[in-house]
Protein backbone atom coordinates (compact mmCIF):
# COMPACT_ATOMS: atom_id res chain seq x y z
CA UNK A 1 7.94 -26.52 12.14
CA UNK A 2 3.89 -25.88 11.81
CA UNK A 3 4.86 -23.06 14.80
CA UNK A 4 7.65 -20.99 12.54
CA UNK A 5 5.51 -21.55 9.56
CA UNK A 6 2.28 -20.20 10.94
CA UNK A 7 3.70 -16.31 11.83
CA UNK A 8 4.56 -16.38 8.02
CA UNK A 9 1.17 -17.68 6.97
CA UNK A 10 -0.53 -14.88 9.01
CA UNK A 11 1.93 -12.43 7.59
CA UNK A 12 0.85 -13.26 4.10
CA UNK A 13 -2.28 -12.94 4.51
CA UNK A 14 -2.62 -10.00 5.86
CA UNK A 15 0.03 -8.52 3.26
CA UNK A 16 -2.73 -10.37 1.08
CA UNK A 17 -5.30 -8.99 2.76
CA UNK A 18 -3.66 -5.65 2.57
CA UNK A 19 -3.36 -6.10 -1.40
CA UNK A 20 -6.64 -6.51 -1.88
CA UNK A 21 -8.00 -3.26 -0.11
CA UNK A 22 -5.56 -1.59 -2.62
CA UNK A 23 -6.89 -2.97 -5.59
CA UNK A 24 -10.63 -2.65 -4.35
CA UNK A 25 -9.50 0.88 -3.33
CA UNK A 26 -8.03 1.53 -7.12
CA UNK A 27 -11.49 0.00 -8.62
CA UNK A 28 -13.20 2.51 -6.36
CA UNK A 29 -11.47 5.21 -8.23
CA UNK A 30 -11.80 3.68 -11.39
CA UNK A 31 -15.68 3.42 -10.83
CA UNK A 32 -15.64 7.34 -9.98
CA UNK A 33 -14.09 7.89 -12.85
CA UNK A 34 -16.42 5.93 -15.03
CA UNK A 35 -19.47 7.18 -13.53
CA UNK A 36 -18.34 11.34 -14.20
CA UNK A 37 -17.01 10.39 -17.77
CA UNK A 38 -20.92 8.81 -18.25
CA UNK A 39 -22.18 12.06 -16.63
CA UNK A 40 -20.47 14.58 -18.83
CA UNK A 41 -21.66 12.34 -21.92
CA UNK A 42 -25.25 11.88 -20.51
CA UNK A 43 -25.36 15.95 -20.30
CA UNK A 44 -23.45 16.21 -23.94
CA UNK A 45 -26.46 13.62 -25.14
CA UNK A 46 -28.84 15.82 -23.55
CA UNK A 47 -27.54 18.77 -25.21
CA UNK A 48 -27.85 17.58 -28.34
CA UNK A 49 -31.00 15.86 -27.83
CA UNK A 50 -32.66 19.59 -27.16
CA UNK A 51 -30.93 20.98 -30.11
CA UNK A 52 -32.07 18.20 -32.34
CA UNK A 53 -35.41 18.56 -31.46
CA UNK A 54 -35.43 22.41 -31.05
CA UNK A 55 -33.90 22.32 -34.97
CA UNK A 56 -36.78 19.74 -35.82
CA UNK A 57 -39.73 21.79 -34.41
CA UNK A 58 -38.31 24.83 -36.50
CA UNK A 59 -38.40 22.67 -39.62
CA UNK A 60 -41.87 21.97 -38.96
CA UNK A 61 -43.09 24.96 -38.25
């Protein structure tokens, strides 16, 4: 019985196995994803940042 139940066993796990490079695969992307949404906001932030302090050295001036 332990020798028919042991192919299964391996086939799980590697359909396990096989799961789990999918969902580490689909974080990956998600990551990428993250990480460009932060970059267009970091440059937006930036933008303003200049204009802010462009508009406050004119006030001051």
């Amino acid at each position: 019985m332990a020798e028919i139940s042991k192919p299964l066993d391996q086939e799980r796990l590697r359909l396990t196995l096989e799961q789990l490079q999918i969902t580490l695969d689909q974080l990956h992307i998600k990551l990428e994803q993250i990480i460009q949404i932060n970059l267009v906001r970091y440059s937006l932030l930036e933008e303003r940042i200049k204009k802010l302090e462009s508009w406050q050295s004119d006030r001051t001036s």
